[in-house]
N, C-alpha and C. Protein backbone atom coordinates (compact mmCIF):
# COMPACT_ATOMS: atom_id res chain seq x y z
N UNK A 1 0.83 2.65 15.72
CA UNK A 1 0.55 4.01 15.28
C UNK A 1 0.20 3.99 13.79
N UNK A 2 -0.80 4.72 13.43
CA UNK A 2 -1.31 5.07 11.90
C UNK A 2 -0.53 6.42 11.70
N UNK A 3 -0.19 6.36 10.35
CA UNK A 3 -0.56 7.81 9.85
C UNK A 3 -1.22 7.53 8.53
N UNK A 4 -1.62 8.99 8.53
CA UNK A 4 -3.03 9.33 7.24
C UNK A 4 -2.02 10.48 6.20
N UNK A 5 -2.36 10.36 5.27
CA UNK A 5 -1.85 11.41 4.05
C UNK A 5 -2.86 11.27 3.29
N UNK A 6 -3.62 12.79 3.39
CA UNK A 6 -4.68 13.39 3.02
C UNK A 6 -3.76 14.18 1.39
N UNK A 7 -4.54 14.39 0.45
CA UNK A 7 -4.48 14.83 -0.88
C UNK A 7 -5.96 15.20 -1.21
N UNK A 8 -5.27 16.09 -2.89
CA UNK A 8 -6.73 16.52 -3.07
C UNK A 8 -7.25 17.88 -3.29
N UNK A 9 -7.32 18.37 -2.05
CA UNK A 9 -8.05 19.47 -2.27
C UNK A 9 -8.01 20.38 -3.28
N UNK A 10 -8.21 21.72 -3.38
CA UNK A 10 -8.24 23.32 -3.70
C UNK A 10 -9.53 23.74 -3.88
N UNK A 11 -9.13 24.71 -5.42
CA UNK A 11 -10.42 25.62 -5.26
C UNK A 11 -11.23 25.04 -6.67
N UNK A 12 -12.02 25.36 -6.58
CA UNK A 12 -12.92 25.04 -8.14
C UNK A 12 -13.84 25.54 -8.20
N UNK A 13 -14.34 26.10 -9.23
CA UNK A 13 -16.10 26.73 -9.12
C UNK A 13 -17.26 25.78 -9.23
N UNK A 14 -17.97 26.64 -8.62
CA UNK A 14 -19.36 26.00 -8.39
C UNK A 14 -20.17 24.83 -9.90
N UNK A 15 -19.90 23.91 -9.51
CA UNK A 15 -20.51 22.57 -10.38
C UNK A 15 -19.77 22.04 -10.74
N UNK A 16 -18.34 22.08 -10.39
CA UNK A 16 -16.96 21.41 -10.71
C UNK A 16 -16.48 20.02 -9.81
N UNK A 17 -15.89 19.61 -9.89
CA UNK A 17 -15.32 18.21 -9.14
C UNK A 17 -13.94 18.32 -8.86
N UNK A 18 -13.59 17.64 -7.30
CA UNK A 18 -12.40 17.75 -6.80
C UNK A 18 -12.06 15.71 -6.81
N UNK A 19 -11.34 15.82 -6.28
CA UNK A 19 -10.91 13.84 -5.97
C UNK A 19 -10.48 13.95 -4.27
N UNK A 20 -10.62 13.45 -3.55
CA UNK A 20 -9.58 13.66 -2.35
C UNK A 20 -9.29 12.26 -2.08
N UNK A 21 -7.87 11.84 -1.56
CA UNK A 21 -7.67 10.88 -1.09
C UNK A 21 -7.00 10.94 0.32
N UNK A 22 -7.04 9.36 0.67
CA UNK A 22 -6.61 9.47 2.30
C UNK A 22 -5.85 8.07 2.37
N UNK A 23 -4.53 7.98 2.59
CA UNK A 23 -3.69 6.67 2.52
C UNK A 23 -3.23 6.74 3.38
N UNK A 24 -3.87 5.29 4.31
CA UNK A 24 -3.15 5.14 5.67
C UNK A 24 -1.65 3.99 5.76
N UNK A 25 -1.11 4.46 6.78
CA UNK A 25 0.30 3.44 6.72
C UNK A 25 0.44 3.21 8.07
N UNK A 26 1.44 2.32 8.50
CA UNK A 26 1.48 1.79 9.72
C UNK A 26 1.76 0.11 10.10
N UNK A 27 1.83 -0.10 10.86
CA UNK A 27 1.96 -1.47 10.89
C UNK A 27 0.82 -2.32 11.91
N UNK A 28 0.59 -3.64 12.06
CA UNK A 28 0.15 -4.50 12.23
C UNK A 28 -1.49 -4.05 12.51
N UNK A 29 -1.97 -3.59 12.15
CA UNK A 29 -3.65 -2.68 12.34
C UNK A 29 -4.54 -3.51 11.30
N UNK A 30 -5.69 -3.25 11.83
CA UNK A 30 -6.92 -3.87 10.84
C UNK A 30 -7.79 -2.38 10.85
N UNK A 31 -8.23 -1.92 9.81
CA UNK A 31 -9.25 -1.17 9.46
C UNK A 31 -10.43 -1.79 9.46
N UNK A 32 -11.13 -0.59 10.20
CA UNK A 32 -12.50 -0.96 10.54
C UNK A 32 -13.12 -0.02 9.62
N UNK A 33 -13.57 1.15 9.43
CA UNK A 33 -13.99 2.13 8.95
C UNK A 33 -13.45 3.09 8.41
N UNK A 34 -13.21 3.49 7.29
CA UNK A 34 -12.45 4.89 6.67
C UNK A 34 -13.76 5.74 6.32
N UNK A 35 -12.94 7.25 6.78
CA UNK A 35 -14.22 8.16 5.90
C UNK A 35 -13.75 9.50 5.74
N UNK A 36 -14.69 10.57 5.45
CA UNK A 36 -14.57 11.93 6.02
C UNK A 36 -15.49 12.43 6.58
N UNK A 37 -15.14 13.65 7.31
CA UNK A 37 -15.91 14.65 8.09
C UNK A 37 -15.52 15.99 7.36
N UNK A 38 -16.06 17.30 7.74
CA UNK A 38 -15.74 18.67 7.07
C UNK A 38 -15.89 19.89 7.93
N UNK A 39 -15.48 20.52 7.91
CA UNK A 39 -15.14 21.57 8.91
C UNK A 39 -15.54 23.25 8.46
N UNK A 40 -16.62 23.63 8.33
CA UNK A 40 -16.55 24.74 7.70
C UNK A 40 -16.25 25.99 8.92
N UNK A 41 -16.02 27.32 8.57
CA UNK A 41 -15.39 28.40 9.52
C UNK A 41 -16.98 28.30 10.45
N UNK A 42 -16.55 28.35 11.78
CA UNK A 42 -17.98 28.99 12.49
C UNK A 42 -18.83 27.57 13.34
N UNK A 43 -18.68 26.58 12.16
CA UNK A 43 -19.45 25.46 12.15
C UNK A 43 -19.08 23.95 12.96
N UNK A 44 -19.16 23.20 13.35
CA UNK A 44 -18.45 21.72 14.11
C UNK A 44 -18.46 20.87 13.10
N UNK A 45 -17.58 20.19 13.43
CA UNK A 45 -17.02 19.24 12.13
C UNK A 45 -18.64 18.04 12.00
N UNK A 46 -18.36 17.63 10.71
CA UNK A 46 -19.88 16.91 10.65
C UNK A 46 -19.45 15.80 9.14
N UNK A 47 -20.13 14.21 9.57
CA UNK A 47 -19.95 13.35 8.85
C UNK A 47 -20.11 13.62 7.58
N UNK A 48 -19.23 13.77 6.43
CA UNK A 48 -19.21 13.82 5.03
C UNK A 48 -19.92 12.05 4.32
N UNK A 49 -19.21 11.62 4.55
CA UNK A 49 -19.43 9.80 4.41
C UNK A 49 -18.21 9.15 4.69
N UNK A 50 -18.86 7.89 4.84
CA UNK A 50 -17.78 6.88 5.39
C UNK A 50 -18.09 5.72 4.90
N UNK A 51 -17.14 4.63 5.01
CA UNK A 51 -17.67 2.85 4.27
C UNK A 51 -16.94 2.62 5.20
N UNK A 52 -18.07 1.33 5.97
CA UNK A 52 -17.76 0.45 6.40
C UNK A 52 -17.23 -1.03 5.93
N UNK A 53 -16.23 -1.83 6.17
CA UNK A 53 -15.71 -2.70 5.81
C UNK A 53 -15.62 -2.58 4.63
N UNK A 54 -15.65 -1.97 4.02
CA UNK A 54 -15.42 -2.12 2.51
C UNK A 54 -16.92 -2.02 1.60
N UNK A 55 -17.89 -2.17 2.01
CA UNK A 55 -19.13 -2.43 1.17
C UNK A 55 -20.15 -1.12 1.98
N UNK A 56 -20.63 -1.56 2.80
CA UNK A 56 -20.93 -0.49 3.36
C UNK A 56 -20.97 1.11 3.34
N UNK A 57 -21.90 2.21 2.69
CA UNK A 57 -21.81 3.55 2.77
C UNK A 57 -22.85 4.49 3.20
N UNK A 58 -22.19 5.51 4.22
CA UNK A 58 -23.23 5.97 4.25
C UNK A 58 -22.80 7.76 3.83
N UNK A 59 -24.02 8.10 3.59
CA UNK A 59 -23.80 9.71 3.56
C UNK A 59 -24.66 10.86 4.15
N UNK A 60 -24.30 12.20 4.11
CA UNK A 60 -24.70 13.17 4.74
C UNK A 60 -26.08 13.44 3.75
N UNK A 61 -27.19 13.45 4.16
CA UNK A 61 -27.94 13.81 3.43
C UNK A 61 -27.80 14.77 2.22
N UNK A 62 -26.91 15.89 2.61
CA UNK A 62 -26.49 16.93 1.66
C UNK A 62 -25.43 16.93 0.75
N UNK A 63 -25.06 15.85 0.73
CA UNK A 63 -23.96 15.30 -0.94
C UNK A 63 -24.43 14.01 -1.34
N UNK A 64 -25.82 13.73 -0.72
CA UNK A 64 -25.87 12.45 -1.71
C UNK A 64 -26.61 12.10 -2.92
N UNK A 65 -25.95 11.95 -3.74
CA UNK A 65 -26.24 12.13 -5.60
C UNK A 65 -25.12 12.53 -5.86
N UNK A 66 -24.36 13.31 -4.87
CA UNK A 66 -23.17 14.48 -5.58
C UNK A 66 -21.79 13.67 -5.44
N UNK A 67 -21.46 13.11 -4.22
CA UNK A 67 -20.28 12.55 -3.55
C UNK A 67 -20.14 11.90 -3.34
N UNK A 68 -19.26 10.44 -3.48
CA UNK A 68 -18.84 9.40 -3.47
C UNK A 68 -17.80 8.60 -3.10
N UNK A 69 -18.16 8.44 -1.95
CA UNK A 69 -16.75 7.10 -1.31
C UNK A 69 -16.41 6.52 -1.90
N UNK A 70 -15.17 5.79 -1.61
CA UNK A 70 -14.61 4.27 -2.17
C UNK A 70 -13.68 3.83 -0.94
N UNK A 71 -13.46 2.97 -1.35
CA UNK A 71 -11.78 2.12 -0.63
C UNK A 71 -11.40 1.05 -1.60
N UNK A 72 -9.99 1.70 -1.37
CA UNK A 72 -9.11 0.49 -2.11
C UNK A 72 -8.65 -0.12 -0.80
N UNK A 73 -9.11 -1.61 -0.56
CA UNK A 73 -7.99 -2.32 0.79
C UNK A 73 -6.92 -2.84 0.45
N UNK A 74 -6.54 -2.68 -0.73
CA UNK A 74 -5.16 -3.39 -1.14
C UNK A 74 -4.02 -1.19 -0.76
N UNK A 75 -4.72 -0.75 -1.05
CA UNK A 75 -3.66 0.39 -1.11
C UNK A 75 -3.93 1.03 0.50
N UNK A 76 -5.02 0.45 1.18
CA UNK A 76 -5.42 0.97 2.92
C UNK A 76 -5.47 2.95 2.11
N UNK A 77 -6.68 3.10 1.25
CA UNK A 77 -6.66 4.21 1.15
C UNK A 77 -8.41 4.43 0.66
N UNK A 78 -9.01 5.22 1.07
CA UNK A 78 -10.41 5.90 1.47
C UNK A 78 -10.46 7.35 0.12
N UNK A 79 -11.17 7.17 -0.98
CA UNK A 79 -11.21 8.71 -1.87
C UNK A 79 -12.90 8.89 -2.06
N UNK A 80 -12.87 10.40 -2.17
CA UNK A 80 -14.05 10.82 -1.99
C UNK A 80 -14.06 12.12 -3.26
N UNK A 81 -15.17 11.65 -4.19
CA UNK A 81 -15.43 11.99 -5.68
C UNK A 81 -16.49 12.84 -4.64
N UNK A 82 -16.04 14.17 -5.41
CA UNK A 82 -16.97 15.39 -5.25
C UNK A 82 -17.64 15.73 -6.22
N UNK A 83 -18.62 15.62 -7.23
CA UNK A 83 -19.18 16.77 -8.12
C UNK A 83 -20.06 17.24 -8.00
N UNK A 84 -20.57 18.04 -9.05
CA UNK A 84 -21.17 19.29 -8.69
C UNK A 84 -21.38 20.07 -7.28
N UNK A 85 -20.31 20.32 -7.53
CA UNK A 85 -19.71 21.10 -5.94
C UNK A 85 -20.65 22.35 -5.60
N UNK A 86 -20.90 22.79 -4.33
CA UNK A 86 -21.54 24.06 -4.25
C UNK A 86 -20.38 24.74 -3.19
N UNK A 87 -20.89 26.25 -2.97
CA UNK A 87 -20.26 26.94 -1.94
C UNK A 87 -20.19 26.33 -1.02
N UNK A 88 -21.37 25.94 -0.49
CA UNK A 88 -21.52 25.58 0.78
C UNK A 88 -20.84 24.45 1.16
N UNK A 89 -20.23 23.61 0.17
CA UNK A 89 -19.30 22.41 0.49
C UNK A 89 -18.07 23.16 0.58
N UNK A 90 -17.60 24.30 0.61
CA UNK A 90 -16.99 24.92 0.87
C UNK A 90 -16.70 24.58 2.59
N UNK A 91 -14.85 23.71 2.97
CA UNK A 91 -14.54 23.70 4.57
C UNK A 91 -13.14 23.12 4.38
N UNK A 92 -12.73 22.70 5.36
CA UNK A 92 -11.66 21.54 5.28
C UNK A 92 -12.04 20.60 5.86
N UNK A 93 -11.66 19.83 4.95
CA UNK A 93 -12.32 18.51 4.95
C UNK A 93 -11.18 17.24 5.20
N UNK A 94 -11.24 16.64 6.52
CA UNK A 94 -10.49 15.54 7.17
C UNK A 94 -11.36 14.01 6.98
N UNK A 95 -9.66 13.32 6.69
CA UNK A 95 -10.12 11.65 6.90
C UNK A 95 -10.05 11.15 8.15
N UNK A 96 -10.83 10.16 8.24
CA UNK A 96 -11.21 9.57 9.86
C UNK A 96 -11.03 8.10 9.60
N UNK A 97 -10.03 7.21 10.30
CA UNK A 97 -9.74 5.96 9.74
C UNK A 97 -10.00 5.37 11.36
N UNK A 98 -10.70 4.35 11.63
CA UNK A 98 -10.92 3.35 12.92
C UNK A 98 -9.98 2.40 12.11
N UNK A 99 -9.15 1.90 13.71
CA UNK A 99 -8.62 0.56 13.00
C UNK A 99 -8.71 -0.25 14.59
N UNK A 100 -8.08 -1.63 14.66
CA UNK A 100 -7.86 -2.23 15.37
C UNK A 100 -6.66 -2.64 15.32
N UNK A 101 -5.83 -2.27 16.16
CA UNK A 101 -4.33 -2.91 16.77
C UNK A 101 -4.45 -3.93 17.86
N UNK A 102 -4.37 -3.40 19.26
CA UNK A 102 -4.77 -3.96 20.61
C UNK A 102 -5.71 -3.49 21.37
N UNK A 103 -6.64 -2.11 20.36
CA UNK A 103 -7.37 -1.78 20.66
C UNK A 103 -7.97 -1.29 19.54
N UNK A 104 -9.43 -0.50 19.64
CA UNK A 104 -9.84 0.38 18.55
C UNK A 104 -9.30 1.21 19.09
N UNK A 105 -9.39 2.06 17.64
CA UNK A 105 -8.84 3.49 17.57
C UNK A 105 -8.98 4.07 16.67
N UNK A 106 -9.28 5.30 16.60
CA UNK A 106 -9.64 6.22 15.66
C UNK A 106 -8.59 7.47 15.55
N UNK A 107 -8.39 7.18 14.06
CA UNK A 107 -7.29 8.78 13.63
C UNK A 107 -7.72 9.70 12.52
N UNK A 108 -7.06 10.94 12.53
CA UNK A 108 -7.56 11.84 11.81
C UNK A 108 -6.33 12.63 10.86
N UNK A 109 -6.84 12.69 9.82
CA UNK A 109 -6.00 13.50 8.70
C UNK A 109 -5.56 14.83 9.36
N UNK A 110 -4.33 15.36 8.50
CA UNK A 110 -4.27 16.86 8.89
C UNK A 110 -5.10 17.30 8.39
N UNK A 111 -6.06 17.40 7.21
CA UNK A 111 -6.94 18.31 7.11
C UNK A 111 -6.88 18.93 5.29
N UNK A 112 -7.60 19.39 4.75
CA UNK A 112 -7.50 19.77 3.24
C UNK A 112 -8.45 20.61 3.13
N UNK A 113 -8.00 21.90 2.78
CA UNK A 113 -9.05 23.08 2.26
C UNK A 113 -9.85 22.30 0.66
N UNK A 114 -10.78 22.31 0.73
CA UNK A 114 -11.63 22.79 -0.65
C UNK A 114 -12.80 23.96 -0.89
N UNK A 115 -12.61 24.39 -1.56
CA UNK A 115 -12.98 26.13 -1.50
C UNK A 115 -13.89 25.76 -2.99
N UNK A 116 -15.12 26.44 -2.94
CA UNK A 116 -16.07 26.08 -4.05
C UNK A 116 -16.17 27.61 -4.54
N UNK A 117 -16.00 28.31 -5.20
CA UNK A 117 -16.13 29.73 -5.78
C UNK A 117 -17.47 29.69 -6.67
N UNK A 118 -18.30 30.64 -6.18
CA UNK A 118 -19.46 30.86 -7.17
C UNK A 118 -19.40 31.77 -8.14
């Protein structure tokens, strides 16, 4: 079993920067992929970015210049540099960690409001 502890969020105005992080724990697992997805009211959750193995990134067409993955594999933790934020990045925004135990598997954060105020 994983668990995820999501950090991070709130509110900030429009062209401001948030940090979010996502630190997974657990025992005997290999990470395959850490990332996020985002959830706005109305809308289906939809890939924010993710890194694969560690080098690997990809992003949503619509934060890229703005938002930025990382991973630390020594801390098994996934952060995602927001700036110049708009409304519309306005959702809650969840981490998504694949790992391998005895199987793949994929888990998900509780979840983190970030609210962009214009």
């Amino acid at each position: 079993q994983v668990q995820l502890v999501e950090s991070g969020g709130g509110l900030v105005q429009a062209g401001g920067s948030l940090r979010l992080s996502c630190a997974a724990s657990g025992s005997d697992f290999i990470i395959n992929t850490m990332g996020w997805y985002r959830q706005a009211p109305g809308k289906q959750r939809e890939l924010v970015a993710t890194v694969i193995s560690g080098a690997t990134t990809i992003y949503a067409d619509s934060v890229k210049g703005r938002f930025t993955i990382s991973r630390d594999n020594a801390k098994n933790t996934v952060y995602l540099q927001m700036n110049s934020l708009k409304p519309e990045d306005t959702a809650v925004y969840y981490c998504n960690v694949v790992v391998t135990t005895n199987q793949i598997k994929g888990y998900w954060g509780q979840g983190t409001q970030v609210t962009v105020s214009s």
